[in-house]
N, C-alpha and C. Protein backbone atom coordinates (compact mmCIF):
# COMPACT_ATOMS: atom_id res chain seq x y z
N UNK A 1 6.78 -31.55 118.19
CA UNK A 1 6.46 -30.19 118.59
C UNK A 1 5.47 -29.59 117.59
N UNK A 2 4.24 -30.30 117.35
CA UNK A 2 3.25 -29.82 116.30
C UNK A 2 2.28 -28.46 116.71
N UNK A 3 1.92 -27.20 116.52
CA UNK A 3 1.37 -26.72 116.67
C UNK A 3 -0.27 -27.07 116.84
N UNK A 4 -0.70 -26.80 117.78
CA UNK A 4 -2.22 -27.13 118.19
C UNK A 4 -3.01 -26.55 116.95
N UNK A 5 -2.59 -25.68 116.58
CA UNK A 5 -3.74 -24.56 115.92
C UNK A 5 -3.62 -24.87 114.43
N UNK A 6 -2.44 -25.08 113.80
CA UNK A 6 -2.74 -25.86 112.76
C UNK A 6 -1.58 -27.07 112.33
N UNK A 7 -1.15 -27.33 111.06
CA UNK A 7 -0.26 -28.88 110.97
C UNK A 7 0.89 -28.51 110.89
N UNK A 8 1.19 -27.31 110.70
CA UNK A 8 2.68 -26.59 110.93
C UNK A 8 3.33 -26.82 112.32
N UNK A 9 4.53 -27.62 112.33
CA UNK A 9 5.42 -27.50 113.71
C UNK A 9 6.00 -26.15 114.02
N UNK A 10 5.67 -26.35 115.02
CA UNK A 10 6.64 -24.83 115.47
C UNK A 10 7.99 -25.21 115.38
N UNK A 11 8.40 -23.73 115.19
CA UNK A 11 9.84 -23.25 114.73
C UNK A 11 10.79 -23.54 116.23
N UNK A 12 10.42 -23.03 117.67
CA UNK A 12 11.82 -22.89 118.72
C UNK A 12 10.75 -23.33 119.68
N UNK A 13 11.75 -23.39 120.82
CA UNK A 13 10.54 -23.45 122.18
C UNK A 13 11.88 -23.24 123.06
N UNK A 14 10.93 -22.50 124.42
CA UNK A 14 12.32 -22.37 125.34
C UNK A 14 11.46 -22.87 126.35
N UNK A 15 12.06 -23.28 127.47
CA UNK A 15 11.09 -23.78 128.75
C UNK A 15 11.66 -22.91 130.38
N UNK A 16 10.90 -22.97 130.83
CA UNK A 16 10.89 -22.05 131.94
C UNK A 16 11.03 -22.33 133.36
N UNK A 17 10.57 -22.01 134.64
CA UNK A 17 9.58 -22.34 135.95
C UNK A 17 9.28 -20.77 135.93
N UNK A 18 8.27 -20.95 136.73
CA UNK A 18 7.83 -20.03 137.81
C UNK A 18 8.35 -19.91 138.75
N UNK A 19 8.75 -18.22 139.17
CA UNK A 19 9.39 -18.03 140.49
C UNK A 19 8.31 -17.22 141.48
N UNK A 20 8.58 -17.45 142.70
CA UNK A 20 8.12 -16.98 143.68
C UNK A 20 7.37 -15.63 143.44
N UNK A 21 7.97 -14.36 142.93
CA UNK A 21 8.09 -13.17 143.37
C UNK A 21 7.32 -12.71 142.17
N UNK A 22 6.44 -13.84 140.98
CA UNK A 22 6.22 -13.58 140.08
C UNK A 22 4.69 -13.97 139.96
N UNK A 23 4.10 -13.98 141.21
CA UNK A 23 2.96 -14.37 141.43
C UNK A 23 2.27 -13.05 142.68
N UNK A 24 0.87 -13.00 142.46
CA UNK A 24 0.42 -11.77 143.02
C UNK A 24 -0.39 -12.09 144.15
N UNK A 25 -0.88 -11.79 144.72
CA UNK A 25 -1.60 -12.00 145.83
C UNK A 25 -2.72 -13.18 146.12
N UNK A 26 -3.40 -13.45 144.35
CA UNK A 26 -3.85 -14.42 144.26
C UNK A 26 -3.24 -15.91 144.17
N UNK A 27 -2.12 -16.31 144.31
CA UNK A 27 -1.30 -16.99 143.83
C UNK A 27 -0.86 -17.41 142.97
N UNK A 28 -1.20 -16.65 141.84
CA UNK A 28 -0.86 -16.94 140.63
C UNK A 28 0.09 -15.87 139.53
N UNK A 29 0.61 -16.65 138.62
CA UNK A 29 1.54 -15.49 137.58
C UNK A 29 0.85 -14.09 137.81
N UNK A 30 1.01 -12.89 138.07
CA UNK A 30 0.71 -11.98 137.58
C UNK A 30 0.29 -11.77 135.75
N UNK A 31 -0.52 -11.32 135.15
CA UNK A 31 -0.74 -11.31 133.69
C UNK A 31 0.34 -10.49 132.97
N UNK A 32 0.76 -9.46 133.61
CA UNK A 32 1.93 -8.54 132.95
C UNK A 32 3.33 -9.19 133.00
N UNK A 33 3.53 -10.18 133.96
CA UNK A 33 4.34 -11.34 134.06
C UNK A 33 4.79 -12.04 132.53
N UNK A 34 3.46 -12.51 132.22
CA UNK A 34 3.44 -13.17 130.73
C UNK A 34 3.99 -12.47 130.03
N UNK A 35 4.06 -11.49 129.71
CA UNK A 35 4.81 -10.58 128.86
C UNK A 35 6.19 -10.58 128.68
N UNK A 36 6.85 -10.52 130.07
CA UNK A 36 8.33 -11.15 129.81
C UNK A 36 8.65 -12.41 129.65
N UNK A 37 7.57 -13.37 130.18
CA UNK A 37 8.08 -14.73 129.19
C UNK A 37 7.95 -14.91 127.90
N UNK A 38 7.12 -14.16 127.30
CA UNK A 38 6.99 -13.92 125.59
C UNK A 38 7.93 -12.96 124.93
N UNK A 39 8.29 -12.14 126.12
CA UNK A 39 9.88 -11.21 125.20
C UNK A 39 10.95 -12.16 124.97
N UNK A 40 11.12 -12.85 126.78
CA UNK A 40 12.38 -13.69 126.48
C UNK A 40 12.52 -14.46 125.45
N UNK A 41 11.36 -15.07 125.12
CA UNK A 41 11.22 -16.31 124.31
C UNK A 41 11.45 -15.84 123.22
N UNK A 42 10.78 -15.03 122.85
CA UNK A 42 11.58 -14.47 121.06
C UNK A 42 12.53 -14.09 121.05
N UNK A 43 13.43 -13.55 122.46
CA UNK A 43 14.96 -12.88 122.00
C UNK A 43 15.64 -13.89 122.43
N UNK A 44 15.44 -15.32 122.63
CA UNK A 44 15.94 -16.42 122.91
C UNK A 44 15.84 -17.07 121.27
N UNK A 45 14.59 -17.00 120.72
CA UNK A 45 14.04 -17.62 119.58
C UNK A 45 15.63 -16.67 118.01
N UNK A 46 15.42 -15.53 118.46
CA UNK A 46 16.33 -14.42 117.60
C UNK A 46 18.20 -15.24 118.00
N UNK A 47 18.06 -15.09 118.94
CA UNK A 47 19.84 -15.53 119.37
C UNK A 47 19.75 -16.92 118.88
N UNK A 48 19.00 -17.71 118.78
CA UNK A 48 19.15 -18.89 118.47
C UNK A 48 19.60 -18.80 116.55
N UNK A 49 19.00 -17.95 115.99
CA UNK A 49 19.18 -17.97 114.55
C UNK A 49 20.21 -17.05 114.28
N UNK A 50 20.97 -16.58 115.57
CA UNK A 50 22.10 -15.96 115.09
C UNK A 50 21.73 -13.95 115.29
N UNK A 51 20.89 -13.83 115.60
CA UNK A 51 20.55 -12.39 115.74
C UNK A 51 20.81 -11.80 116.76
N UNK A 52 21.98 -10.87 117.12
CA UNK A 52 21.94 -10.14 118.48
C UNK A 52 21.84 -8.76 118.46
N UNK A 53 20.49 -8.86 119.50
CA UNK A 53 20.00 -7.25 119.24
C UNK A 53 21.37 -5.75 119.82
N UNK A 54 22.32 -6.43 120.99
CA UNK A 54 23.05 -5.23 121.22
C UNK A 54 24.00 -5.24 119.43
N UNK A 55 24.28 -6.48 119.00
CA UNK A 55 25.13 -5.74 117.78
C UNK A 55 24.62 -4.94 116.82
N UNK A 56 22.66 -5.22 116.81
CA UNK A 56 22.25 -4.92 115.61
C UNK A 56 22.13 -3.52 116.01
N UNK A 57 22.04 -3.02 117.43
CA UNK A 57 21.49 -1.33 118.16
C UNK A 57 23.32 -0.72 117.24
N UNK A 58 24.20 -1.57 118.20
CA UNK A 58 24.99 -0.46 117.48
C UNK A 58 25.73 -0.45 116.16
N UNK A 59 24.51 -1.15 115.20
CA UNK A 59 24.83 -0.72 113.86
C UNK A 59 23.34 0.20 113.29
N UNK A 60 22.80 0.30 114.53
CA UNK A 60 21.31 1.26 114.08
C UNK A 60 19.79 1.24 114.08
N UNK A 61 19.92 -0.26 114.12
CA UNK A 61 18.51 -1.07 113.87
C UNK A 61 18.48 -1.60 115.20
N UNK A 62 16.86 -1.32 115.59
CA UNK A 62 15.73 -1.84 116.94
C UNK A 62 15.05 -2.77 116.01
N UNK A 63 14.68 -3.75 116.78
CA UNK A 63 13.25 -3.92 116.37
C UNK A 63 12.37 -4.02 117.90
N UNK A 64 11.23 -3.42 117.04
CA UNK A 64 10.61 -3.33 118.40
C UNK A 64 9.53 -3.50 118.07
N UNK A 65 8.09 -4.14 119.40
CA UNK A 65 7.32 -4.49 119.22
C UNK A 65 6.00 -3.23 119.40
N UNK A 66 4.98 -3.64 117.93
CA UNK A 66 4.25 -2.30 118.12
C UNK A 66 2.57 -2.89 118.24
N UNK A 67 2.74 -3.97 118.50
CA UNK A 67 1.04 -4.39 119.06
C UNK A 67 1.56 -6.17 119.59
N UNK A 68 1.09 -6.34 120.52
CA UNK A 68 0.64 -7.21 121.21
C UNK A 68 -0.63 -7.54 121.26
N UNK A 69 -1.01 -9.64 121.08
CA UNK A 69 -2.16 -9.28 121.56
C UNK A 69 -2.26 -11.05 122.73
N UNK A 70 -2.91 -10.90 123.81
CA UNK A 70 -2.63 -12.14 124.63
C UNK A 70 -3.94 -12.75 125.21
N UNK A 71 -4.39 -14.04 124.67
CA UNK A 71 -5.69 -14.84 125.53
C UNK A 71 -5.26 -15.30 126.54
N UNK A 72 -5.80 -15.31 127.56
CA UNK A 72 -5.01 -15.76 128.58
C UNK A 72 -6.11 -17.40 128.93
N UNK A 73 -5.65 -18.41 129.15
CA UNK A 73 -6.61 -20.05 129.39
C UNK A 73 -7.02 -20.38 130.72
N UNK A 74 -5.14 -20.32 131.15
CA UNK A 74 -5.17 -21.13 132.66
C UNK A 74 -4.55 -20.07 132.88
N UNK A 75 -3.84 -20.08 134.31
CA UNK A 75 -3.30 -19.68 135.25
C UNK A 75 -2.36 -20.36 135.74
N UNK A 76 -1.15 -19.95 135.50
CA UNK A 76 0.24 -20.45 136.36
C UNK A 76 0.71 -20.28 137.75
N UNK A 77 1.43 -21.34 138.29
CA UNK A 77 1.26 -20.51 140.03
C UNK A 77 2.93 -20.97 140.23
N UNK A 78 2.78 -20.90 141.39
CA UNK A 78 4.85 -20.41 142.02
C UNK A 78 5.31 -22.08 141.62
N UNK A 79 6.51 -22.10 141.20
CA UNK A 79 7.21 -23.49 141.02
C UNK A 79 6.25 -24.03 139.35
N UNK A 80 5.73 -23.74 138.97
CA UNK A 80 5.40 -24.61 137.53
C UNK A 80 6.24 -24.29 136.42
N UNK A 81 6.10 -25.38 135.82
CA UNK A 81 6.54 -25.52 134.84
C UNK A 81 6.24 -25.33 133.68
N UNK A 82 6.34 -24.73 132.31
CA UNK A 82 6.21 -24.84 131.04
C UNK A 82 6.99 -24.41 130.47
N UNK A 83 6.33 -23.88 128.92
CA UNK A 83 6.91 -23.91 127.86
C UNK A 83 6.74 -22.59 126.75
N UNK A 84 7.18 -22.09 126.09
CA UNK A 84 6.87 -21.18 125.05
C UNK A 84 7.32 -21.81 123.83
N UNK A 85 6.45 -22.24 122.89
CA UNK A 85 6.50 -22.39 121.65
C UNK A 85 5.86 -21.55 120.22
N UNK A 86 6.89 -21.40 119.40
CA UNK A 86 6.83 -20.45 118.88
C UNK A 86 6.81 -20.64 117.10
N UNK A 87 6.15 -19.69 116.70
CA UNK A 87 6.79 -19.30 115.26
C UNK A 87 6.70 -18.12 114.58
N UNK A 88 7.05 -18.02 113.34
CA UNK A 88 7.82 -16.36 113.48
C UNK A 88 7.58 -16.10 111.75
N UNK A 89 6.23 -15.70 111.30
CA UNK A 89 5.96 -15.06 110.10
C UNK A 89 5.96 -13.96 109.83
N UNK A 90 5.71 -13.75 108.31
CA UNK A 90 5.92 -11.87 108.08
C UNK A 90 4.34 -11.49 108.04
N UNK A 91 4.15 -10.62 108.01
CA UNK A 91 2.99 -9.58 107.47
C UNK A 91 3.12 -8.61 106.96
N UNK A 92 3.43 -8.56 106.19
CA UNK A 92 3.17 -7.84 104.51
C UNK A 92 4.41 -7.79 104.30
N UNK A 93 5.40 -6.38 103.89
CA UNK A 93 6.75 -5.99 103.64
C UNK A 93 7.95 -6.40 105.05
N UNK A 94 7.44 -5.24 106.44
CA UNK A 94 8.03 -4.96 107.42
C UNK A 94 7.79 -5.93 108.58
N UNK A 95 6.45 -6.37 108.21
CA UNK A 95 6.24 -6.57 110.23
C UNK A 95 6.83 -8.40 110.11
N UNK A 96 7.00 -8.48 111.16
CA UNK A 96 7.26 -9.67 111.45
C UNK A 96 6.25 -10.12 112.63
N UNK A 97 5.76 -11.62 112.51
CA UNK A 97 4.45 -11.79 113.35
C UNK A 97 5.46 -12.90 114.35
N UNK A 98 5.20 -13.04 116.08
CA UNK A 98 5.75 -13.58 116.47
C UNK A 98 4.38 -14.29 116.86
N UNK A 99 4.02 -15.83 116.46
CA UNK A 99 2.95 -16.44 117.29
C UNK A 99 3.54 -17.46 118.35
N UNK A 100 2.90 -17.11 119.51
CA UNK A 100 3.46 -17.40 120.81
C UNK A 100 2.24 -18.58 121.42
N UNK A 101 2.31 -19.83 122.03
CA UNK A 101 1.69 -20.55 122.57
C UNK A 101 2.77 -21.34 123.65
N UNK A 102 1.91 -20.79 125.20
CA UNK A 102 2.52 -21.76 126.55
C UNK A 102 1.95 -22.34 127.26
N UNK A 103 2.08 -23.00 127.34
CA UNK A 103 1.97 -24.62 127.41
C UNK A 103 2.55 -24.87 129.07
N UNK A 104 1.92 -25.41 130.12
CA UNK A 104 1.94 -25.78 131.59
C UNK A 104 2.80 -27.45 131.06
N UNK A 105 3.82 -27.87 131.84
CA UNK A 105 4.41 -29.08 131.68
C UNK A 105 4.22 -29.51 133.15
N UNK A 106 4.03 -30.94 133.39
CA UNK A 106 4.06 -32.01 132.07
C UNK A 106 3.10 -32.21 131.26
N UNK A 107 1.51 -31.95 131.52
CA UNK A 107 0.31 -32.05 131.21
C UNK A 107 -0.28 -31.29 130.05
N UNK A 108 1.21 -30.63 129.38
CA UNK A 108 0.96 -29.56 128.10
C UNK A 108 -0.63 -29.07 127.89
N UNK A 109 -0.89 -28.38 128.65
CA UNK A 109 -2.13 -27.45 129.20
C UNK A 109 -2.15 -26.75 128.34
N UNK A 110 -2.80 -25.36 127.64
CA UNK A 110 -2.14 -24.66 126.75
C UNK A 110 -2.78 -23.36 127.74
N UNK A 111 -1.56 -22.45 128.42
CA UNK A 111 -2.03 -21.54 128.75
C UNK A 111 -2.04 -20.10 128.83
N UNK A 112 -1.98 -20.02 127.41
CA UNK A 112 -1.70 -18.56 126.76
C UNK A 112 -1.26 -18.77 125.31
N UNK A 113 -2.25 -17.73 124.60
CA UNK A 113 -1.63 -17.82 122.64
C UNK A 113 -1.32 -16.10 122.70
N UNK A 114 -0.56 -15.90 122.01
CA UNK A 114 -0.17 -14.90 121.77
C UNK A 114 0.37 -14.65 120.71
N UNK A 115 0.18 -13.21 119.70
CA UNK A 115 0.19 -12.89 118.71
C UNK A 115 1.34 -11.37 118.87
N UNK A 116 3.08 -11.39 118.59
CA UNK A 116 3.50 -9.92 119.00
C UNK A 116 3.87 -9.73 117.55
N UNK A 117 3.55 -8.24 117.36
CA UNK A 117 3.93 -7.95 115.76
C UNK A 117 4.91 -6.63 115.92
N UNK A 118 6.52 -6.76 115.49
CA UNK A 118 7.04 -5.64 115.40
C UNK A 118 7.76 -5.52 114.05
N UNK A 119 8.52 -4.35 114.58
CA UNK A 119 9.38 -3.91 113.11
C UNK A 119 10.63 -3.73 113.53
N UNK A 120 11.31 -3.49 112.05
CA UNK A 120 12.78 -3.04 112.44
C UNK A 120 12.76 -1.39 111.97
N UNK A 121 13.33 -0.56 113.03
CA UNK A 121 13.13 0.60 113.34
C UNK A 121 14.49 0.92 112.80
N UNK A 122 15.18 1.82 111.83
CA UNK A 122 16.63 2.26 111.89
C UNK A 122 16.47 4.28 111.37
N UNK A 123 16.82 4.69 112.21
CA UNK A 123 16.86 5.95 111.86
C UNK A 123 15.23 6.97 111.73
N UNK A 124 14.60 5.96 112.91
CA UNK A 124 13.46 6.34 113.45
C UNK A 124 12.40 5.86 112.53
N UNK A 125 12.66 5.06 111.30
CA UNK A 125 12.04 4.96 110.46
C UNK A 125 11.88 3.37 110.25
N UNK A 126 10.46 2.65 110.00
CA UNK A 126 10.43 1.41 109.60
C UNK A 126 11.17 1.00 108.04
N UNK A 127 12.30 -0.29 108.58
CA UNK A 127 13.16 -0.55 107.30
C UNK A 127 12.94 -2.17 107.11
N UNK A 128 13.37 -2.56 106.13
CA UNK A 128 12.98 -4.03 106.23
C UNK A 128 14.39 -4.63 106.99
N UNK A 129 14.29 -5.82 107.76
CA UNK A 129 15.02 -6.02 108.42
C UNK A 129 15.78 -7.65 107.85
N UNK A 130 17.19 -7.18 107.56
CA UNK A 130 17.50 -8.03 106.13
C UNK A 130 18.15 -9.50 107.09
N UNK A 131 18.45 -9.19 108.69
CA UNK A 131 19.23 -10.18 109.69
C UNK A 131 18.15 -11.38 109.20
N UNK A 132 16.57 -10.88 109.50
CA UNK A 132 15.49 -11.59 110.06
C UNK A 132 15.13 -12.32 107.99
N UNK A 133 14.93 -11.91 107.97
CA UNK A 133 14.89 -12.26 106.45
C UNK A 133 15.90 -13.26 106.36
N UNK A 134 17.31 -13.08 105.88
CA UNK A 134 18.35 -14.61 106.27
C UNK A 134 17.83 -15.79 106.91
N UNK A 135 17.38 -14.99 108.19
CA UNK A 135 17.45 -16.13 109.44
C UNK A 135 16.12 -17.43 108.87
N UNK A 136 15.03 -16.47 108.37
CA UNK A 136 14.16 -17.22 108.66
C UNK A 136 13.31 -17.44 107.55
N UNK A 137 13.30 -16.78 106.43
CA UNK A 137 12.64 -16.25 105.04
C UNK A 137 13.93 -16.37 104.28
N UNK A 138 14.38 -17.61 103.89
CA UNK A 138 15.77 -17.50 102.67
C UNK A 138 15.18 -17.21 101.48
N UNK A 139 14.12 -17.91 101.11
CA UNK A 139 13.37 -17.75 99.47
C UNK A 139 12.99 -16.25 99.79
N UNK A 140 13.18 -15.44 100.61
CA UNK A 140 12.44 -13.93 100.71
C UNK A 140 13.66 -13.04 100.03
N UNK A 141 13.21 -12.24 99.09
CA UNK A 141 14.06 -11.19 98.60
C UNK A 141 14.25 -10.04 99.78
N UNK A 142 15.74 -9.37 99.48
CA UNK A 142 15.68 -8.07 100.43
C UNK A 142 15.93 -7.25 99.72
């Protein structure tokens, strides 16, 4: 599971299909579509390291995403298959960078990179978020 873009393997991957109702007139994914396969995939990528966002809400802390950014390659259509592969760095103190690349199976196409950067929000205010730090940054001080 080597990352295309550089020699670093990615960290998770979740895999998918395409459904029917998720394609637009042209026959293909809708683009705002992509968006929930890149949420799921990181709150799939988060539960996997042990992070659940309803426990973390009701102890105070969101994290939430405050820029997105998405190339779009190919085009997905009803019934396909792929992939979201992922990895999950910081930028600077707070943000956490989610880099997102999906991938059409079996022919691992690459069709969409994506870059989501959020924070952990507690008391309306950006805090460092000490779950994500554990999970994924152990040598990282909190």
């Amino acid at each position: 599971m080597k990352n295309i873009t550089s020699d670093t393997a990615y960290q998770y991957e979740v895999a998918f299909q395409v459904r029917d109702y998720e394609c637009d007139l042209q026959g293909v994914v809708n683009n705002a579509v992509y968006l929930h396969y890149l949420e799921h995939a990181r709150h799939e990528f988060l539960y996997a390291k042990g992070i659940d966002f309803a426990g973390l809400h009701a102890k105070g802390k969101d994290l939430v995403l405050i820029r997105i950014e998405a190339d779009y390659k190919l085009p997905l259509r009803s019934r396909d298959r792929f992939v979201v592969r992922m990895n999950i760095i910081r930028e600077g103190r707070l943000r956490l960078v989610f880099l997102q690349d999906l991938y059409r199976l079996p022919d691992e196409k690459l069709v969409l990179r994506a870059k989501a950067t959020g924070v952990c929000v507690q008391n309306g205010k950006p805090t460092l978020f000490e779950e994500v730090n554990r999970a994924f940054f152990s040598s990282a001080s909190s």
